[in-house]
Every structure is written in structure tokens, then in C-alpha cells.
N, C-alpha and C. Protein backbone atom coordinates (compact mmCIF):
# COMPACT_ATOMS: atom_id res chain seq x y z
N UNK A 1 53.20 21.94 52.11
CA UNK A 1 52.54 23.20 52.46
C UNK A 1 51.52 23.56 51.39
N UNK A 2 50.69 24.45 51.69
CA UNK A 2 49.39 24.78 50.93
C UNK A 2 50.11 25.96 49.98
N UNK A 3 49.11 25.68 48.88
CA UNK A 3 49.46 26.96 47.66
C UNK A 3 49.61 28.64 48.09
N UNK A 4 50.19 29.16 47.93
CA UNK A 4 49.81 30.76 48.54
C UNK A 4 50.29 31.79 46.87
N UNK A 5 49.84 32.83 47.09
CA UNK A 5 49.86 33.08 45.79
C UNK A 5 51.41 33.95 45.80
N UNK A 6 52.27 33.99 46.60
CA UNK A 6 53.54 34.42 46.77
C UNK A 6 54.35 33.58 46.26
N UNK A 7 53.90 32.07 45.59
CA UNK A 7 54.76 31.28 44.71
C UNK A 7 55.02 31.86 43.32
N UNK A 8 53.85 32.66 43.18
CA UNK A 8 54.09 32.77 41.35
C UNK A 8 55.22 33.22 41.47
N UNK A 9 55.28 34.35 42.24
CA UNK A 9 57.05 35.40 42.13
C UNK A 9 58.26 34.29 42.44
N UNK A 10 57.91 33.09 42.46
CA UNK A 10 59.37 32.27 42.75
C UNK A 10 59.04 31.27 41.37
N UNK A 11 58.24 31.61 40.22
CA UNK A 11 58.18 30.14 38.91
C UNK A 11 59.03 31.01 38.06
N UNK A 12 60.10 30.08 38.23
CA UNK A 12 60.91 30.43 37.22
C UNK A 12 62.38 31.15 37.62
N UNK A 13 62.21 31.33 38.92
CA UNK A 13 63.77 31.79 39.35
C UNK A 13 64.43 30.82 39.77
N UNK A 14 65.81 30.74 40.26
CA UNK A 14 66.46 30.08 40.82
C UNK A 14 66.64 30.00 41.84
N UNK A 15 66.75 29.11 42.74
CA UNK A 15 66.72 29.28 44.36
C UNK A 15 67.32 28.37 44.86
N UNK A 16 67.50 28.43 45.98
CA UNK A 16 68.94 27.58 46.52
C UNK A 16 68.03 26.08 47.94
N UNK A 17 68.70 25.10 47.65
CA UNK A 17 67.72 24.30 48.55
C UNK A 17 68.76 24.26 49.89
N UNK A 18 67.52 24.63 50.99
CA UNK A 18 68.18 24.75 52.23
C UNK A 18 68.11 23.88 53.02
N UNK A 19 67.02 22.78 52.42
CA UNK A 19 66.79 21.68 53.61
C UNK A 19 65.85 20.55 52.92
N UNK A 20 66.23 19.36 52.95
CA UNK A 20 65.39 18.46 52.68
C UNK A 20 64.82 17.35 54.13
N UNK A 21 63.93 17.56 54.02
CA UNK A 21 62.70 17.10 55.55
C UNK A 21 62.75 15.21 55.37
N UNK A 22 62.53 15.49 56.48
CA UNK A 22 62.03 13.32 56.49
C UNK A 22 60.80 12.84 55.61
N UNK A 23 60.08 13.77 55.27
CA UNK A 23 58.96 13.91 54.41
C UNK A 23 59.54 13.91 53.39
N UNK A 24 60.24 14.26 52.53
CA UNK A 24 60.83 14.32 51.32
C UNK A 24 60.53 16.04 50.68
N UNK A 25 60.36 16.66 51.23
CA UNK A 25 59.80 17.98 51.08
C UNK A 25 61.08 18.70 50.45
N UNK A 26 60.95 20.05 50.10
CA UNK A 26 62.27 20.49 49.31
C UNK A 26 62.05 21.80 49.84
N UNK A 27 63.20 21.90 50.99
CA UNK A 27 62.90 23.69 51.40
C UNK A 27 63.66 24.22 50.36
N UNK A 28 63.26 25.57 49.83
CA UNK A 28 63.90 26.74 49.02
C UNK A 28 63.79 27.75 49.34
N UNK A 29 65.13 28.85 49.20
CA UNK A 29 65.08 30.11 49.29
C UNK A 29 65.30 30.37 48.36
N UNK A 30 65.08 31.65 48.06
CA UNK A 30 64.74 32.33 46.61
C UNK A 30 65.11 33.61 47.31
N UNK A 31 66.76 33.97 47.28
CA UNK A 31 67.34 35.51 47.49
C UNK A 31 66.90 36.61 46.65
N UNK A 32 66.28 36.31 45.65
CA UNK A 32 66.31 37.23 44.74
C UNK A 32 64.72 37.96 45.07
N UNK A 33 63.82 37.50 45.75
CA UNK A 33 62.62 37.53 46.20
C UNK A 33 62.32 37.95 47.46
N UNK A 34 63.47 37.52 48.42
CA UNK A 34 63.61 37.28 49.60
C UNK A 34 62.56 36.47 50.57
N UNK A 35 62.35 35.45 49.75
CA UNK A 35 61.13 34.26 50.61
C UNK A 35 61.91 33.18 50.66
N UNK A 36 60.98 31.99 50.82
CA UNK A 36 61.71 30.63 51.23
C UNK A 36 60.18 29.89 51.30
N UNK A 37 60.19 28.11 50.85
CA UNK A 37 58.91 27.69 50.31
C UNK A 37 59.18 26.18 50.84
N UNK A 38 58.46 25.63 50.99
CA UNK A 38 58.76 23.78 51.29
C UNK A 38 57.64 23.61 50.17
N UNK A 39 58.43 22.70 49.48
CA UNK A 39 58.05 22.41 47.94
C UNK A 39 58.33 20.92 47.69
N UNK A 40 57.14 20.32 46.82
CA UNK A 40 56.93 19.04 46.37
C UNK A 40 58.17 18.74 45.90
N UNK A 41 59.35 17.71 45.63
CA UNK A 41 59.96 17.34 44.81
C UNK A 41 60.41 17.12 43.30
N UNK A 42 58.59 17.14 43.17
CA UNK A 42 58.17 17.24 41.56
C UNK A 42 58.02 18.61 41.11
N UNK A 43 58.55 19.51 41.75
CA UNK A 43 58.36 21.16 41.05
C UNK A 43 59.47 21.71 41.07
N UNK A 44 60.43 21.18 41.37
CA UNK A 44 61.91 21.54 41.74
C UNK A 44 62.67 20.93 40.99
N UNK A 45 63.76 21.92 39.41
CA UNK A 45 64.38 21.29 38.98
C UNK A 45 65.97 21.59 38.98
N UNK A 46 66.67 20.78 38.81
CA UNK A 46 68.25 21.00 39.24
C UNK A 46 68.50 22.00 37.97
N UNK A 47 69.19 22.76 38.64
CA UNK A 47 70.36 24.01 37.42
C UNK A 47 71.52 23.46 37.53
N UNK A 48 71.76 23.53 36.37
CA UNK A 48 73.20 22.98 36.29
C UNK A 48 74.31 24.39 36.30
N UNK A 49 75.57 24.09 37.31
CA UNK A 49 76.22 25.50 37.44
C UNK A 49 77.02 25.36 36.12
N UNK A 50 77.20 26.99 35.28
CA UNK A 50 78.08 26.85 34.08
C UNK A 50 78.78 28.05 34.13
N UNK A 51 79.87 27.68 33.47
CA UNK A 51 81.06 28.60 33.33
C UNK A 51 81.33 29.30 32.34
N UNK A 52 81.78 30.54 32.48
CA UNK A 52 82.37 30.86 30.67
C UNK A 52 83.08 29.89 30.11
N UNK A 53 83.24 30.03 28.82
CA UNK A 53 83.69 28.95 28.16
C UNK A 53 83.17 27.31 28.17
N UNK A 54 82.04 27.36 28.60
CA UNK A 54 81.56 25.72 28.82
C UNK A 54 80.68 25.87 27.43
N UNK A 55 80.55 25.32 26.55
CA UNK A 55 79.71 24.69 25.46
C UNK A 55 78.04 23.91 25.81
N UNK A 56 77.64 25.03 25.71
CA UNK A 56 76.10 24.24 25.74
C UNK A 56 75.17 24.71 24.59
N UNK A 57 74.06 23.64 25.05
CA UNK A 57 72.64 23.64 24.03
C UNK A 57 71.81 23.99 24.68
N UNK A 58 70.57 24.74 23.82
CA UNK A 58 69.23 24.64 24.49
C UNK A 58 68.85 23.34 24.54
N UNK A 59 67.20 23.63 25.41
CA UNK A 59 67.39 22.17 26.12
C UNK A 59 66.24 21.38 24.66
N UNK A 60 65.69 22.48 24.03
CA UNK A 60 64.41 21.88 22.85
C UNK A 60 63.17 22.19 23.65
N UNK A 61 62.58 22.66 24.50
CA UNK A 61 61.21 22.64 25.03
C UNK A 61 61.25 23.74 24.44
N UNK A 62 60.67 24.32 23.39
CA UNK A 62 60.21 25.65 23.32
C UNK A 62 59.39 26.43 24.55
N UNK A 63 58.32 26.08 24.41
CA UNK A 63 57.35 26.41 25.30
C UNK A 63 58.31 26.62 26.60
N UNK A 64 58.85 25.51 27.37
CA UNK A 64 59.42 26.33 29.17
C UNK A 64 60.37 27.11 28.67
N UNK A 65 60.92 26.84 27.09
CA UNK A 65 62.38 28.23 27.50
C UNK A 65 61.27 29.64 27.79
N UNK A 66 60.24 29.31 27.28
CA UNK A 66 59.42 30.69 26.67
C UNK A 66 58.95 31.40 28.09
N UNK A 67 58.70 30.24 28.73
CA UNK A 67 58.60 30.51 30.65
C UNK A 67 59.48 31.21 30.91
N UNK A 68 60.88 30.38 30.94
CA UNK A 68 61.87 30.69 31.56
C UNK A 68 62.25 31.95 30.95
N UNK A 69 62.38 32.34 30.04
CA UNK A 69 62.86 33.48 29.29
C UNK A 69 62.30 34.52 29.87
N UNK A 70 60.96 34.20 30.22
CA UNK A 70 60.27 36.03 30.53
C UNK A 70 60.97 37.12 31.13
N UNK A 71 61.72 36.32 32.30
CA UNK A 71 62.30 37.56 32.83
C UNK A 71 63.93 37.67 32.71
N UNK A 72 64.37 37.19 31.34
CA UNK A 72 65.75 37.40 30.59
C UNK A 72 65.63 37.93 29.66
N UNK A 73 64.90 39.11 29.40
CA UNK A 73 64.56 39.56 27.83
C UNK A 73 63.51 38.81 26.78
N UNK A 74 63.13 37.67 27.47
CA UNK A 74 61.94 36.57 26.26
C UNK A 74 62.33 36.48 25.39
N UNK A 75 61.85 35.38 24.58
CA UNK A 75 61.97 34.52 23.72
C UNK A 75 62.20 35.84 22.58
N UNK A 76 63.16 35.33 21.92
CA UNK A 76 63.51 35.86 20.27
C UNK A 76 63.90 34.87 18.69
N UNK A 77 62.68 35.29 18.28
CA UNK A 77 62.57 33.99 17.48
C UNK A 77 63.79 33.66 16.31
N UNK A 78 65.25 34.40 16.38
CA UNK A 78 65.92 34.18 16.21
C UNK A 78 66.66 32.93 17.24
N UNK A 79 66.50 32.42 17.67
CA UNK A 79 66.70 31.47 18.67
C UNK A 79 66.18 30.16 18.12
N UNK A 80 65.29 30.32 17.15
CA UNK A 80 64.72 29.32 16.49
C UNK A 80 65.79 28.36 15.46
N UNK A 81 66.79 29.13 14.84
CA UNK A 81 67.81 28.79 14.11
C UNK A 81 68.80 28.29 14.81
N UNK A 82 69.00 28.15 16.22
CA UNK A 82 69.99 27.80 17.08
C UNK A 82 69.33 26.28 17.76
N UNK A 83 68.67 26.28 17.79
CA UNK A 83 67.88 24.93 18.87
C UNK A 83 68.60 23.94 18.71
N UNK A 84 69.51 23.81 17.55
CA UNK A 84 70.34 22.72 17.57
C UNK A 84 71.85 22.77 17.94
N UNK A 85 72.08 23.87 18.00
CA UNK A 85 73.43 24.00 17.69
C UNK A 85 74.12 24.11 18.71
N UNK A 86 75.59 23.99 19.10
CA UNK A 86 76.13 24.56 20.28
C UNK A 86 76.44 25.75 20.27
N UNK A 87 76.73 26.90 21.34
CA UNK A 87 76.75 28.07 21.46
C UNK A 87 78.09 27.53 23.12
N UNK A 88 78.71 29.12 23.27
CA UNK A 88 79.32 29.00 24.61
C UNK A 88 79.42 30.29 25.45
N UNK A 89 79.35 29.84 26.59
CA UNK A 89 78.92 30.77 27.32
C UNK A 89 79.56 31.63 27.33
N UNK A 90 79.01 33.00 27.46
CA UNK A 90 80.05 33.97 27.65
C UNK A 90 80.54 35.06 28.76
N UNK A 91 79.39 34.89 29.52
CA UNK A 91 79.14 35.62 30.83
C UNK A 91 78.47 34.98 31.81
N UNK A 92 78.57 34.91 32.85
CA UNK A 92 77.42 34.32 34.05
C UNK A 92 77.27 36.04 34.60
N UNK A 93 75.81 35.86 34.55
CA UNK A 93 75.09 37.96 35.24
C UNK A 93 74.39 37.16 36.60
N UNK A 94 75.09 38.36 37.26
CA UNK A 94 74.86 38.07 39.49
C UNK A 94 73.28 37.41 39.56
N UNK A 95 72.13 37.54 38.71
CA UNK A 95 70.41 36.99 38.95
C UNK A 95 70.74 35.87 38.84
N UNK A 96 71.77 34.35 38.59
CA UNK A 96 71.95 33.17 37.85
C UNK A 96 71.94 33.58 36.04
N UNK A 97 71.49 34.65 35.36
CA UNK A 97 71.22 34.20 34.11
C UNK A 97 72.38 34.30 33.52
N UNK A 98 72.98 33.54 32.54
CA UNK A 98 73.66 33.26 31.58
C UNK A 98 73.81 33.61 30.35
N UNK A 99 74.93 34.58 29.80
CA UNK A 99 74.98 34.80 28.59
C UNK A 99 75.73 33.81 27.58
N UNK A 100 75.15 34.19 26.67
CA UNK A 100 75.58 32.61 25.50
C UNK A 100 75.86 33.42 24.06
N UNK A 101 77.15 32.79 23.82
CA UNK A 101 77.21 33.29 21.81
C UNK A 101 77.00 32.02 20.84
N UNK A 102 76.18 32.28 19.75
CA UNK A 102 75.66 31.59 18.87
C UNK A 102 76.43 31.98 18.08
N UNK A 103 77.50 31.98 17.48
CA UNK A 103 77.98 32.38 16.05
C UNK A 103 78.60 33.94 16.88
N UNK A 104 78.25 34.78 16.36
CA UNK A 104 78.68 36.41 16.63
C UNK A 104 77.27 37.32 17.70
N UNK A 105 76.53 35.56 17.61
CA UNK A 105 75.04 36.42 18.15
C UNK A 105 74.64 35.90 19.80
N UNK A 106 74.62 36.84 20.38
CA UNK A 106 74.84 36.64 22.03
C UNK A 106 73.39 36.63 22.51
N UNK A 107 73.21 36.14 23.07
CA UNK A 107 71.48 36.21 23.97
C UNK A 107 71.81 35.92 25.53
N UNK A 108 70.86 36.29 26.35
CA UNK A 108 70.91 36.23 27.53
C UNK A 108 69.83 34.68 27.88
N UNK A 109 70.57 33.89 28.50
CA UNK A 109 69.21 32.91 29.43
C UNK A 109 69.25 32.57 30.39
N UNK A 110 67.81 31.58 31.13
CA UNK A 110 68.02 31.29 32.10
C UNK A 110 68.44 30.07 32.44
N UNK A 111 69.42 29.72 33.47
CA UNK A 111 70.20 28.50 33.12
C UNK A 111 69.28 27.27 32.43
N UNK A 112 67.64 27.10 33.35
CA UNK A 112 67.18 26.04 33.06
C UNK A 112 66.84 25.76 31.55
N UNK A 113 67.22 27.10 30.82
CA UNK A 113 66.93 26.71 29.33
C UNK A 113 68.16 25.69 28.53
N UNK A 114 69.04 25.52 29.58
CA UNK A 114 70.36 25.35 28.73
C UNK A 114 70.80 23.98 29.55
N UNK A 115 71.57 23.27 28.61
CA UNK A 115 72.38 21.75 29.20
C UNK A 115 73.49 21.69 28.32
N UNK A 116 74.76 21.06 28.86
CA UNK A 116 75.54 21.27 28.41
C UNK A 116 75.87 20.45 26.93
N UNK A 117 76.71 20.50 26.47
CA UNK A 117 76.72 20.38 25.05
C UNK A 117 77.86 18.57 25.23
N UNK A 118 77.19 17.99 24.44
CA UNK A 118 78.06 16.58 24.59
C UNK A 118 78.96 16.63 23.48
């Protein structure tokens, strides 16, 4: 399908895939928006579902957490001291975003910033 400018409001949320076409196309709804999009393959990335208590990392892209962050409170450059470390979750909030403790220090994200911790 052709670009429409009702995508921007879906970069960066999470959305649920409702249908994959003989074309290889990637239908999405996006509840939180209330639209739905047939989307390239290559713009669509898997969230991984996480639990309290699951141990994860950021993923290291500064820059997309910085995307992804916008609409979780954004980037806090205290976050900079964590990029390596494991943290665990501490909340899942009803939008998909994910709360995480670093030490005593909690931040909110969006899943795609995060993978789980090996």
C-alpha cells in the first residue's frame, strides 16, 4: 500500500499482526490508534512479550531507543550508565510499555528498546 501520512501516529507503537497476505505483506492493527496498515516486512519488528521478573538489557542502539522512548517519558541520560547492565522488569503498563529497575533506579520503556538478558 502507498504511504499516507496516518503512519507517522503508528512509528513506534506496538501493534498486533492480523494477517499475513500471499504477497508477503504484514497487516497491522494498532489499538492504541485505532487504525490498521498492510506493511512491508522490512518495517515491522517483533516485540518480545516480558514479564515481571524477567531480566533484560537494552538493546545498545541509542539513537531507536531515543525513537522509541518519545512517547515513554524519552531518553534520560542516566540510562547511559546502564547500557550494559542487566536490570528486571518490574511492571508491564496496559500501552505495551515496560517498567524496568536498574539498581534502586526504575525507568519506563518501550519493549522494542529491551531484549532479554542471557
Amino acid at each position: 500500500d502507498a504511504w499516507t501520512d496516518d503512519i507517522v501516529q503508528a512509528m513506534g507503537q506496538v501493534g498486533e499482526v492480523t494477517r499475513l497476505d500471499e504477497s508477503g505483506t504484514v497487516h497491522v492493527l494498532y489499538s492504541s490508534i485505532g487504525l490498521q496498515f498492510a506493511l512491508h516486512p522490512g518495517v515491522v519488528s517483533m516485540v518480545t512479550r516480558f514479564a515481571p521478573g524477567d531480566s533484560v538489557q537494552m538493546i545498545g542502539d541509542k539513537a531507536a531507543m531515543k525513537t522509541m522512548l518519545a512517547g515513554a517519558g524519552g531518553w534520560h541520560d542516566v540510562l547511559d550508565k546502564y547500557m550494559d547492565d542487566t536490570g528486571r522488569v518490574a511492571s508491564l503498563v496496559a500501552d505495551h510499555h515496560v517498567t524496568v529497575l536498574f539498581g534502586n533506579d526504575e525507568f519506563l520503556f518501550h519493549p522494542g528498546c529491551l531484549k532479554m538478558a542471557v
